[in-house]
N, C-alpha and C. Protein backbone atom coordinates (compact mmCIF):
# COMPACT_ATOMS: atom_id res chain seq x y z
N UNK A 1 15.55 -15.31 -21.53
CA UNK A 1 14.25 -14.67 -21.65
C UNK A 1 14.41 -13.16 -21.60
N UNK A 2 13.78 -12.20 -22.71
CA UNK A 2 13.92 -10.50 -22.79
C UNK A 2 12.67 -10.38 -21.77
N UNK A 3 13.32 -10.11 -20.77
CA UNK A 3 11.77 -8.78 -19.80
C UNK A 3 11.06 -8.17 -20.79
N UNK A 4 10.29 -8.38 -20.25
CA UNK A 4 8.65 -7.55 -20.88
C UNK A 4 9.17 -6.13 -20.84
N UNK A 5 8.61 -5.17 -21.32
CA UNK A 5 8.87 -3.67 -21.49
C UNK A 5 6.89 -3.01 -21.08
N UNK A 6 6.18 -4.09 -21.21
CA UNK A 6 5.03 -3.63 -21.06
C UNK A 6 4.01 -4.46 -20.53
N UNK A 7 2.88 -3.92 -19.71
CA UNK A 7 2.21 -5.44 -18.66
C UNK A 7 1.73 -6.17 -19.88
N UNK A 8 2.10 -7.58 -19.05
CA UNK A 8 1.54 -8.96 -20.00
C UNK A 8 0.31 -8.61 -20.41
N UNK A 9 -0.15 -9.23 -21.50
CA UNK A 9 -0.97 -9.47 -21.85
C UNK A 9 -1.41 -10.77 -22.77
N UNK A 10 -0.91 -11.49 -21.54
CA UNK A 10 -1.26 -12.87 -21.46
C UNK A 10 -2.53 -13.34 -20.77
N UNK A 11 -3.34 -13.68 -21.21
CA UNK A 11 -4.80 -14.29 -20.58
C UNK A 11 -4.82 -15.44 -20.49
N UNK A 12 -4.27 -16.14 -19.86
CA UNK A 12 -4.31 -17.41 -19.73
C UNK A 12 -4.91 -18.34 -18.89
N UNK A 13 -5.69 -19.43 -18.61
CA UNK A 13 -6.66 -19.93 -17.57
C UNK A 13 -5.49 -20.41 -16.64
N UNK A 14 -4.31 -20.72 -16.66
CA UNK A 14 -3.31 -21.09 -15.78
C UNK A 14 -3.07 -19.89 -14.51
N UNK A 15 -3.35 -19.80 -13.67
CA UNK A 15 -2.84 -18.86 -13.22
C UNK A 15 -1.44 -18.73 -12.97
N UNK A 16 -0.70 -19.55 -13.08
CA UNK A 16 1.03 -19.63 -12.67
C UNK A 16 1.37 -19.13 -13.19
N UNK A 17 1.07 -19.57 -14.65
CA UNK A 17 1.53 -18.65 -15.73
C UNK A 17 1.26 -17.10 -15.70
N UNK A 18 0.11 -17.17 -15.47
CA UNK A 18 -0.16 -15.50 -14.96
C UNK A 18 0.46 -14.47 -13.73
N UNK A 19 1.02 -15.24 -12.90
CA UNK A 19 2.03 -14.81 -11.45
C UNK A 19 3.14 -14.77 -12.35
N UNK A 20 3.68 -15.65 -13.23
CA UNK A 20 4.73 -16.07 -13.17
C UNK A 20 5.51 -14.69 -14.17
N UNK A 21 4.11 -14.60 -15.32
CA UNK A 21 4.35 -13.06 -16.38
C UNK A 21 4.43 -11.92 -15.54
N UNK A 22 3.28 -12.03 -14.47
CA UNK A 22 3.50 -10.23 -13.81
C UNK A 22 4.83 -9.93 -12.94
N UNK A 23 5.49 -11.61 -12.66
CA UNK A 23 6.74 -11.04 -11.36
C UNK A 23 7.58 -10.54 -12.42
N UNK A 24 7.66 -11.42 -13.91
CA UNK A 24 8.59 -10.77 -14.76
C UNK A 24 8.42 -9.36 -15.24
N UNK A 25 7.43 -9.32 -15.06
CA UNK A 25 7.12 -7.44 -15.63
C UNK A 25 7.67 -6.39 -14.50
N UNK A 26 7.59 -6.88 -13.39
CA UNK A 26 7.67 -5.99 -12.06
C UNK A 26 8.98 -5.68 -12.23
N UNK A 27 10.22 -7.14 -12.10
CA UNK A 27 11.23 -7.35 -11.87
C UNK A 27 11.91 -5.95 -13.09
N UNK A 28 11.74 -6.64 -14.59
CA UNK A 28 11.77 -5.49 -15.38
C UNK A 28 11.13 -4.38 -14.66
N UNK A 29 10.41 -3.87 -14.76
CA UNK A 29 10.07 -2.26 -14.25
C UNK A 29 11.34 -2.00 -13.26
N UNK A 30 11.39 -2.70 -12.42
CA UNK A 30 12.59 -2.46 -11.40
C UNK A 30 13.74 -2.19 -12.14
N UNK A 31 13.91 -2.95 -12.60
CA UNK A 31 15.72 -2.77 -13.45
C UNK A 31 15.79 -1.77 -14.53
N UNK A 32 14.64 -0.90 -14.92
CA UNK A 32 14.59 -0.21 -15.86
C UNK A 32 14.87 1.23 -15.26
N UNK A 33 13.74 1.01 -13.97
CA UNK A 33 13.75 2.08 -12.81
C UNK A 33 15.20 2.65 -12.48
N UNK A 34 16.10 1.15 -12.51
CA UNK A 34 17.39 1.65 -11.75
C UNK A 34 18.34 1.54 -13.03
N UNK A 35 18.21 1.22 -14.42
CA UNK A 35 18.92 1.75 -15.50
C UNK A 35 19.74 2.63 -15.09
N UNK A 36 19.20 3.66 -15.06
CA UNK A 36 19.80 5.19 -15.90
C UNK A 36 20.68 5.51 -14.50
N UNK A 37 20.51 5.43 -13.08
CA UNK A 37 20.78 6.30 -12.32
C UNK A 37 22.12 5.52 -11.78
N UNK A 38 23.48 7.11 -11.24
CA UNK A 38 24.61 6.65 -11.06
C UNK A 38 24.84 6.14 -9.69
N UNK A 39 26.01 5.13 -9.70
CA UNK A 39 26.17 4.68 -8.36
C UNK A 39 25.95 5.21 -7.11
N UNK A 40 26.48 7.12 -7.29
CA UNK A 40 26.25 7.28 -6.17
C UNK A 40 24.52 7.66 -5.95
N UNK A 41 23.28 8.23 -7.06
CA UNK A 41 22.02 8.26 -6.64
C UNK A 41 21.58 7.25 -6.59
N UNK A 42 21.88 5.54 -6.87
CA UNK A 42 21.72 4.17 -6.38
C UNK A 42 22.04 4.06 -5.06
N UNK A 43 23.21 5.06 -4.35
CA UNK A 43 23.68 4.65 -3.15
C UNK A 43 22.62 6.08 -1.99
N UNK A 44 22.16 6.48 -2.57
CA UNK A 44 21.20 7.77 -1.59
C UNK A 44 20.49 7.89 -1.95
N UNK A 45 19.87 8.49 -0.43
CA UNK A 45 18.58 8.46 -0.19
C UNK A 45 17.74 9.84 -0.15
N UNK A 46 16.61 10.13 -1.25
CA UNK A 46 15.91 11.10 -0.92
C UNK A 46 14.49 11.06 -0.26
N UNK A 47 14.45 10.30 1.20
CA UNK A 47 13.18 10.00 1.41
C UNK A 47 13.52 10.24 3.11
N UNK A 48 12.83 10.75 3.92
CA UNK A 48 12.59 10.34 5.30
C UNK A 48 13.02 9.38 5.39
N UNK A 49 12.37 7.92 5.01
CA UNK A 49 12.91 6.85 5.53
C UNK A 49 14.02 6.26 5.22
N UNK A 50 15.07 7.10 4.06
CA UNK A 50 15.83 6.99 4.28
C UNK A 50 16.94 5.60 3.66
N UNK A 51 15.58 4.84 2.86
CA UNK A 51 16.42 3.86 2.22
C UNK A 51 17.17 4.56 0.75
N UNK A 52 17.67 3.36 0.17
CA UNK A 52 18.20 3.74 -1.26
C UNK A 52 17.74 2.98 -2.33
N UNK A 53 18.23 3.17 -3.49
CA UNK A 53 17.40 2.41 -4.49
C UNK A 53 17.93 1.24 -4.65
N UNK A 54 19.38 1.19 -4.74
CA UNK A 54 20.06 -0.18 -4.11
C UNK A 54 19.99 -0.89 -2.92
N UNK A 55 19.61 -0.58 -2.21
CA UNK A 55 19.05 -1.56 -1.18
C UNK A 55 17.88 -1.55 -1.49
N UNK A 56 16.97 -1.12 -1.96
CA UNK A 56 15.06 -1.49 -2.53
C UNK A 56 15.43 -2.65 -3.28
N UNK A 57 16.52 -2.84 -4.02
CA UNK A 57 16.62 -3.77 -5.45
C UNK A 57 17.37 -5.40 -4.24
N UNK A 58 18.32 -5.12 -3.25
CA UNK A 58 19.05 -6.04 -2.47
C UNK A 58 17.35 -6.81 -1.64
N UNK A 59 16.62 -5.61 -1.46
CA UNK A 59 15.55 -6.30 -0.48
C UNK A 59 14.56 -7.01 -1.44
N UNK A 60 14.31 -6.33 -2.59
CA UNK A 60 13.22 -7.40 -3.42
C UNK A 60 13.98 -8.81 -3.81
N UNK A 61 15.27 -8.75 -3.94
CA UNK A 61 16.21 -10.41 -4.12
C UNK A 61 15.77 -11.10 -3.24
N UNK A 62 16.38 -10.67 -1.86
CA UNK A 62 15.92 -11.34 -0.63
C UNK A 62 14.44 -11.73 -0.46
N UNK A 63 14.09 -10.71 -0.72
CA UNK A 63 12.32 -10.80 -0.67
C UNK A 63 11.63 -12.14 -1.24
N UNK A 64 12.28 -11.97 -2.67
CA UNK A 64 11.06 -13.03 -3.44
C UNK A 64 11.69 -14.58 -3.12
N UNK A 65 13.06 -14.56 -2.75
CA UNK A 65 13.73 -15.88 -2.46
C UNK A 65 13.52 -16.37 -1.12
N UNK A 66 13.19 -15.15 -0.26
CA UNK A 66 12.71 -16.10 1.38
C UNK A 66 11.27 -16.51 1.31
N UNK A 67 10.30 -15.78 0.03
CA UNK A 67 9.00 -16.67 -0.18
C UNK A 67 9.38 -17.68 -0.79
N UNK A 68 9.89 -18.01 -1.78
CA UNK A 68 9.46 -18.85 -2.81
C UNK A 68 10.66 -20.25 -1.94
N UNK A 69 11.46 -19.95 -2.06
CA UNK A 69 13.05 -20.85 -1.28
C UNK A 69 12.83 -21.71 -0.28
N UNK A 70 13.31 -20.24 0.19
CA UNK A 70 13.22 -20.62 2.01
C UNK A 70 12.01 -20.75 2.41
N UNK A 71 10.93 -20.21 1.99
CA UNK A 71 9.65 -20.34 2.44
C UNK A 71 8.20 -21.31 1.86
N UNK A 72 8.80 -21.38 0.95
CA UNK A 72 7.53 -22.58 0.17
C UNK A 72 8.25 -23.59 -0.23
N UNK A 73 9.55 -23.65 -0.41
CA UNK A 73 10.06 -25.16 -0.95
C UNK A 73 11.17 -25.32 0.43
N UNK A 74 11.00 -24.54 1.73
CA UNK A 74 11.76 -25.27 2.68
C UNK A 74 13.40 -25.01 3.07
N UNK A 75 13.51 -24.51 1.97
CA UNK A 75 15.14 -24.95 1.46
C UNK A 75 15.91 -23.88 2.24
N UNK A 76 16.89 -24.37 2.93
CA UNK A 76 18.04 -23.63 3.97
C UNK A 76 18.56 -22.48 2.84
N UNK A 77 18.98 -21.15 3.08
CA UNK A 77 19.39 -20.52 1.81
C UNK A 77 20.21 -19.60 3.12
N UNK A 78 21.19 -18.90 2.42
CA UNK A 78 22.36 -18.54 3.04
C UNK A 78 22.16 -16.82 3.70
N UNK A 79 21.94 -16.43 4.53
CA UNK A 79 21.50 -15.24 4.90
C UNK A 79 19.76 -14.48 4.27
N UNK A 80 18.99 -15.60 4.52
CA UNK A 80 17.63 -15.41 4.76
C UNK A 80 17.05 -13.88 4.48
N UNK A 81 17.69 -13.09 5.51
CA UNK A 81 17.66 -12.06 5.78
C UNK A 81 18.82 -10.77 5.38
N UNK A 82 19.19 -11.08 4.67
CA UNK A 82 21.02 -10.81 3.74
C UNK A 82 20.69 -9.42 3.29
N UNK A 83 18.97 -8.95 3.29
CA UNK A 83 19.48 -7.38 2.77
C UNK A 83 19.12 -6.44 3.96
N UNK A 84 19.15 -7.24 5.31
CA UNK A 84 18.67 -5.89 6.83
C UNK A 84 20.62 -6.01 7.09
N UNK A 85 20.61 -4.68 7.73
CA UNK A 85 21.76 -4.19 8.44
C UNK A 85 22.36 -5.37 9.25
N UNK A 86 21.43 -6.05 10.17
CA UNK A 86 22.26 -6.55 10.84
C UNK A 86 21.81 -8.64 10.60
N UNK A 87 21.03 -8.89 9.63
CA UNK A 87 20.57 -9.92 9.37
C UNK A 87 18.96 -10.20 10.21
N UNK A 88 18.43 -9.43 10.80
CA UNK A 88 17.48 -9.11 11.50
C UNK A 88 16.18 -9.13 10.35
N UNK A 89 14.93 -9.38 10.72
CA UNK A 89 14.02 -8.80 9.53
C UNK A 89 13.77 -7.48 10.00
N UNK A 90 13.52 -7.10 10.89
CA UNK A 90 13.00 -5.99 11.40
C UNK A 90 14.34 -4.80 11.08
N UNK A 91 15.31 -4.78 11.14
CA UNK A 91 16.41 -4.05 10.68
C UNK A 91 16.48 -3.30 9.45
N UNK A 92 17.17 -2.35 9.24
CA UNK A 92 16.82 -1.21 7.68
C UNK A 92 17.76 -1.88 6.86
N UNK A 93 17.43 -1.84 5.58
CA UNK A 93 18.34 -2.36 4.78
C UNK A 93 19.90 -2.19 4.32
N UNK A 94 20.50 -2.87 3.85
CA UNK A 94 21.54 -2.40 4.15
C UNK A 94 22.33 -3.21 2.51
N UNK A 95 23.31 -2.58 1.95
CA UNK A 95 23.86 -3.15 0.92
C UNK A 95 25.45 -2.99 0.89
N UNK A 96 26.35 -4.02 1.28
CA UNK A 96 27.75 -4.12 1.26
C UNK A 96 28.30 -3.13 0.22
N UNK A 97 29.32 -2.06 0.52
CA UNK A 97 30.10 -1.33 -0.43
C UNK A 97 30.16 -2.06 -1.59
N UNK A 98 30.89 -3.16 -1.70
CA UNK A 98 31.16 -3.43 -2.51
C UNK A 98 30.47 -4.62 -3.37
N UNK A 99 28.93 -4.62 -3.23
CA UNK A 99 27.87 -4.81 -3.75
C UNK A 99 27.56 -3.89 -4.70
N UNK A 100 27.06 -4.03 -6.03
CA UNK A 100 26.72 -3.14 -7.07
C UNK A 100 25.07 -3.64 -7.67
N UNK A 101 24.86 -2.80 -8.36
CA UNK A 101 23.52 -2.78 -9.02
C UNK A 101 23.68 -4.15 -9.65
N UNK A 102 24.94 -3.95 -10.41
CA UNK A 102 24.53 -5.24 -11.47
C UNK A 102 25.15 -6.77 -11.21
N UNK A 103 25.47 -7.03 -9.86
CA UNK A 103 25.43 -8.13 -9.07
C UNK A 103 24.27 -8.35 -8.59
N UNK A 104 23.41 -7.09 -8.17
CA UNK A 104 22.14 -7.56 -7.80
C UNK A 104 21.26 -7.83 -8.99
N UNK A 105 21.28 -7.28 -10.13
CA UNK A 105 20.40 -7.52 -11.29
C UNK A 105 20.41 -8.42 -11.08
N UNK A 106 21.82 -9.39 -11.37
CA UNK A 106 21.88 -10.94 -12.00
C UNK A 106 20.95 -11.48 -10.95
N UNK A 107 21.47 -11.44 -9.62
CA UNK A 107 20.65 -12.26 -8.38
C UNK A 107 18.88 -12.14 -8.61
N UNK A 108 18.56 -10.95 -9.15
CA UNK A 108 17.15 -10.63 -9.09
C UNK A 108 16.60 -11.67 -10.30
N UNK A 109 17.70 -11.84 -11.57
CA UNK A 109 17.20 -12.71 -12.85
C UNK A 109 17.21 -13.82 -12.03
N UNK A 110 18.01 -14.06 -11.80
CA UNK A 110 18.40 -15.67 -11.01
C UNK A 110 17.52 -16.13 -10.50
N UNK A 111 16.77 -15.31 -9.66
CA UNK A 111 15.97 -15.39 -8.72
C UNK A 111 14.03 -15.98 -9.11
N UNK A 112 14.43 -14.61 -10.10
CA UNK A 112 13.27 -14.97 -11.46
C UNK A 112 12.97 -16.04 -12.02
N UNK A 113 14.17 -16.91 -12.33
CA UNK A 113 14.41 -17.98 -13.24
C UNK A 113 13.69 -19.23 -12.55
N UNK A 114 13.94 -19.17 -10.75
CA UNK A 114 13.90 -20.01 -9.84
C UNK A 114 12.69 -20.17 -9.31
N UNK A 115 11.90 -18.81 -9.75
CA UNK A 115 10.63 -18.57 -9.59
C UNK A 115 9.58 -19.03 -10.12
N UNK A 116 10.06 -19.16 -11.67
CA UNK A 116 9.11 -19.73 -12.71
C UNK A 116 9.06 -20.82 -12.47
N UNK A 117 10.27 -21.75 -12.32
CA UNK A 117 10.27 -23.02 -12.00
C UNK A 117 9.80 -23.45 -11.02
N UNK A 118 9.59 -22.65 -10.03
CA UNK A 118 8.76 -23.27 -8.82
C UNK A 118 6.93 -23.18 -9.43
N UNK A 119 6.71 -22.31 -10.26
CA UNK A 119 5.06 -21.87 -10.20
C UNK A 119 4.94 -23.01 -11.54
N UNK A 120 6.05 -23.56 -12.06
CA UNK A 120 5.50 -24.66 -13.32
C UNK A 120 5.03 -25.97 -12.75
N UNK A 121 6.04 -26.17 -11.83
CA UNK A 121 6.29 -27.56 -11.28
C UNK A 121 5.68 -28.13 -9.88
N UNK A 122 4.71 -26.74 -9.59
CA UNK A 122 4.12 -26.88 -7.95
C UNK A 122 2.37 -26.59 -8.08
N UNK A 123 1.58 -26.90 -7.73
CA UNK A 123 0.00 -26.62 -7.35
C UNK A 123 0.36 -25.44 -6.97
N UNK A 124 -0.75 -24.75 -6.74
CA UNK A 124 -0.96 -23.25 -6.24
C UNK A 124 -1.48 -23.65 -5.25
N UNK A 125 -2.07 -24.62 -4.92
CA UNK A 125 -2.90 -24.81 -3.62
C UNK A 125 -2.15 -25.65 -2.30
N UNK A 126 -1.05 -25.79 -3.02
CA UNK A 126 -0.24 -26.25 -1.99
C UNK A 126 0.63 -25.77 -0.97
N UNK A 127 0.41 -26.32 -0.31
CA UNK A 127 1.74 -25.30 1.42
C UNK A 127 3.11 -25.36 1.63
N UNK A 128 3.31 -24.61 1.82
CA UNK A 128 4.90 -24.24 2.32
C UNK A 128 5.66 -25.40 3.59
N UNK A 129 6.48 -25.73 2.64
CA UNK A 129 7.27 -26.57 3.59
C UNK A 129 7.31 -26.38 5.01
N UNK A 130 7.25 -26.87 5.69
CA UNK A 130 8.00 -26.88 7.25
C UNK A 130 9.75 -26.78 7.39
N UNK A 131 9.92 -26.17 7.90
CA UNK A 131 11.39 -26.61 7.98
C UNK A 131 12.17 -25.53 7.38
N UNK A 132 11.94 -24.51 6.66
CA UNK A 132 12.53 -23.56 6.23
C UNK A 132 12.00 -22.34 7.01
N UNK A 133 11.18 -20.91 6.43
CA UNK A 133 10.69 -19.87 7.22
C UNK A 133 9.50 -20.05 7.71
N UNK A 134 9.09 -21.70 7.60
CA UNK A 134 7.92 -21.68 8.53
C UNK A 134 8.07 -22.80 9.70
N UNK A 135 7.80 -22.86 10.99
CA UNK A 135 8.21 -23.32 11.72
C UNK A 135 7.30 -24.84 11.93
N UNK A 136 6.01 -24.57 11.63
CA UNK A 136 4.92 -25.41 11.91
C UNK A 136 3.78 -25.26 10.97
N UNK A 137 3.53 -26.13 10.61
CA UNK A 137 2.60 -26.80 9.12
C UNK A 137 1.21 -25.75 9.45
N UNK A 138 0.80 -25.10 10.80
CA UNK A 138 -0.66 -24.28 10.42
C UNK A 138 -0.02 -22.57 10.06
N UNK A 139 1.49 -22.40 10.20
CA UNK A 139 1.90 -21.43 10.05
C UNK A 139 2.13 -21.20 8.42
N UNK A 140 1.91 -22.32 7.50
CA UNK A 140 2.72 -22.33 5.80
C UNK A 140 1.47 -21.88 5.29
N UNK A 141 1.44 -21.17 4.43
CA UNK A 141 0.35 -20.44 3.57
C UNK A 141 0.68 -21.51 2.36
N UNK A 142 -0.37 -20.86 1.52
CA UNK A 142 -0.50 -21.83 0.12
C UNK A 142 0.43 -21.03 -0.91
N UNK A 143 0.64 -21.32 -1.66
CA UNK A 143 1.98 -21.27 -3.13
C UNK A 143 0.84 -19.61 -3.51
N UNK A 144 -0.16 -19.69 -3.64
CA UNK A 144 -1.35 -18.90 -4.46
C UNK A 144 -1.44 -17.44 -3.56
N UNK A 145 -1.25 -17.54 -1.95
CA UNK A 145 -1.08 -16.53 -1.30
C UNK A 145 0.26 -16.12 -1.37
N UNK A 146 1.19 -17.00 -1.37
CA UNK A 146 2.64 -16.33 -1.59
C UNK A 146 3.06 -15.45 -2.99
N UNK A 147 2.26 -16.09 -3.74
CA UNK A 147 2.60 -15.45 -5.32
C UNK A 147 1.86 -13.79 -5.19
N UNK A 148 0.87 -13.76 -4.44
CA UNK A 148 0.20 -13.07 -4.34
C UNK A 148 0.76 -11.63 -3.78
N UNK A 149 1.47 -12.18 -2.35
CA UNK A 149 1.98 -11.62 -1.64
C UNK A 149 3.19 -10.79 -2.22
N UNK A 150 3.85 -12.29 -3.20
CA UNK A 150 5.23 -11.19 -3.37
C UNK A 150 4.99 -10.66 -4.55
N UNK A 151 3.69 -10.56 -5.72
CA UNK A 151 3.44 -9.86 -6.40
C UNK A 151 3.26 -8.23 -5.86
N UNK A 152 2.26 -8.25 -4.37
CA UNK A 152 2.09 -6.86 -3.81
C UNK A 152 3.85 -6.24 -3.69
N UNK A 153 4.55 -7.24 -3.25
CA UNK A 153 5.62 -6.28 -2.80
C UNK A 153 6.34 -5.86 -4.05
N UNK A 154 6.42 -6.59 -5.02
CA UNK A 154 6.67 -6.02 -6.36
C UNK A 154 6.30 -4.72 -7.03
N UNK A 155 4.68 -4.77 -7.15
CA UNK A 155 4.20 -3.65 -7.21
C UNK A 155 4.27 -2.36 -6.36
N UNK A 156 4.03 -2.66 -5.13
CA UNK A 156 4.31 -1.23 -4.41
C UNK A 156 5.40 -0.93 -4.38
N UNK A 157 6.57 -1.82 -4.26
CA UNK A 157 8.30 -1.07 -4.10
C UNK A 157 8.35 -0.67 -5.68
N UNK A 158 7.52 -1.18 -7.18
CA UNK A 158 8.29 -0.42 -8.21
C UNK A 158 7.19 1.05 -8.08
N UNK A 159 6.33 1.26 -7.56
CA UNK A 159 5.78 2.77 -6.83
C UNK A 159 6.55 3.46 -6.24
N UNK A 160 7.18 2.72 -5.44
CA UNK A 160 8.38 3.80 -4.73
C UNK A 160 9.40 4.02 -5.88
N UNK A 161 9.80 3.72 -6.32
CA UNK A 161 10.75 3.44 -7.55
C UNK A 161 10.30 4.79 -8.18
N UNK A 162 9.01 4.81 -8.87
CA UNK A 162 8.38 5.84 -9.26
C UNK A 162 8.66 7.14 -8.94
N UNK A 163 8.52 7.41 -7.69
CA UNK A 163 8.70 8.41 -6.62
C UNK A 163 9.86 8.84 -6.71
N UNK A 164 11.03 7.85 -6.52
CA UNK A 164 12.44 8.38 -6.10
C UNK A 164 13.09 8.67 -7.23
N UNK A 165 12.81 8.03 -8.74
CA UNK A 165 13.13 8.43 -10.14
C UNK A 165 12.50 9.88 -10.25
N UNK A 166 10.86 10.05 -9.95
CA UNK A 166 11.10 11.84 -10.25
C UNK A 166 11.50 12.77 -9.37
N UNK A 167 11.89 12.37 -8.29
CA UNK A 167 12.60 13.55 -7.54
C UNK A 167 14.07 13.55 -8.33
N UNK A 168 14.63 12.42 -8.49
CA UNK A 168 16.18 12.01 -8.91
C UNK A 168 15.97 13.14 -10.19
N UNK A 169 15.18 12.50 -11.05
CA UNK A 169 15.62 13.46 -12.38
C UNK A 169 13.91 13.51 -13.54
N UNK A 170 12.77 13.70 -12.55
CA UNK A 170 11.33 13.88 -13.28
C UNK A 170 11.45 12.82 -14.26
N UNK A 171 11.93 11.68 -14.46
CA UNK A 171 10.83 10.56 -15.11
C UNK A 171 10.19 9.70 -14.33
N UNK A 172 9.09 9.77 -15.26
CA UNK A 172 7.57 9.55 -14.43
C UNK A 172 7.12 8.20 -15.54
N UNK A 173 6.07 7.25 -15.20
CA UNK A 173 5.62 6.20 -15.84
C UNK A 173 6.29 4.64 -15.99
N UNK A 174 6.02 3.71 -16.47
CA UNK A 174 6.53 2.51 -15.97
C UNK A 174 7.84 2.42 -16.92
């Protein structure tokens, strides 16, 4: 599948289908974001807080796979928490030396791929397993708040994206 280059404009009464087009647009915006720039402005940080753009890209992997995975289909997945410093959620992110952009691309497609297939093959109104990142059945949100959820984090981290591309080198826009 070619990433979108521009928001869907798909209208469709499905909404899955409609989560399922905007995570692909985000995901693209992200990888477009981090195109151009070299390992080492992937590896630093021009912000107070101090993250990088490679670890923004390590935390949205993690991100959309401890909702959708570990968190709505249950499923044990191997460092949950694989982009904080110390495996912590609360911990700053952190990305192995010898981790690169385009190991994480693939993981982020991968991730994508795993995504769609969950929003084809599942209700939206349905809850998150027990047994994975939720501990107890009144704690699992529905498939429709999660899509939701990791749509926001999509959108606001490719904002930051925004930000740290025009300080890096003034391009501005999606």
């Amino acid at each position: 599948m070619t990433p979108p280059d521009v928001e869907p404009r798909l209208d469709s009464a499905n909404p899955a289908e409609q989560f399922a087009a905007y995570l692909d647009y985000y995901r693209a915006v992200v990888v477009r974001k981090l195109a151009e720039l070299s390992d080492e402005q992937l590896r630093s940080s021009l912000l107070p807080s101090a993250w990088t753009p490679l670890e923004l890209l390590a935390h949205l992997v993690h991100m959309e796979r401890r909702w959708f995975v570990w968190g709505f289909l249950g499923e044990q997945v191997e460092q949950p928490w694989g982009d904080n410093a110390d495996g912590a959620p609360d911990s700053p992110w952190h990305v192995p030396d010898d981790v690169g952009r385009d190991e994480l691309v693939a993981d982020l497609h991968a991730g994508g791929a795993r995504t769609r297939e969950i929003l084809a093959s599942h209700d939206l109104a349905a809850r998150a397993a027990v047994g994975g990142r939720f501990a107890a059945e009144d704690e699992s949100p529905t498939l429709l708040w999660i899509c939701f959820h990791v749509l926001q984090e999509y959108a606001r981290h490719a904002g930051h994206l925004d930000v740290v591309r025009e300080l890096v080198d003034g391009a501005t826009g999606e």
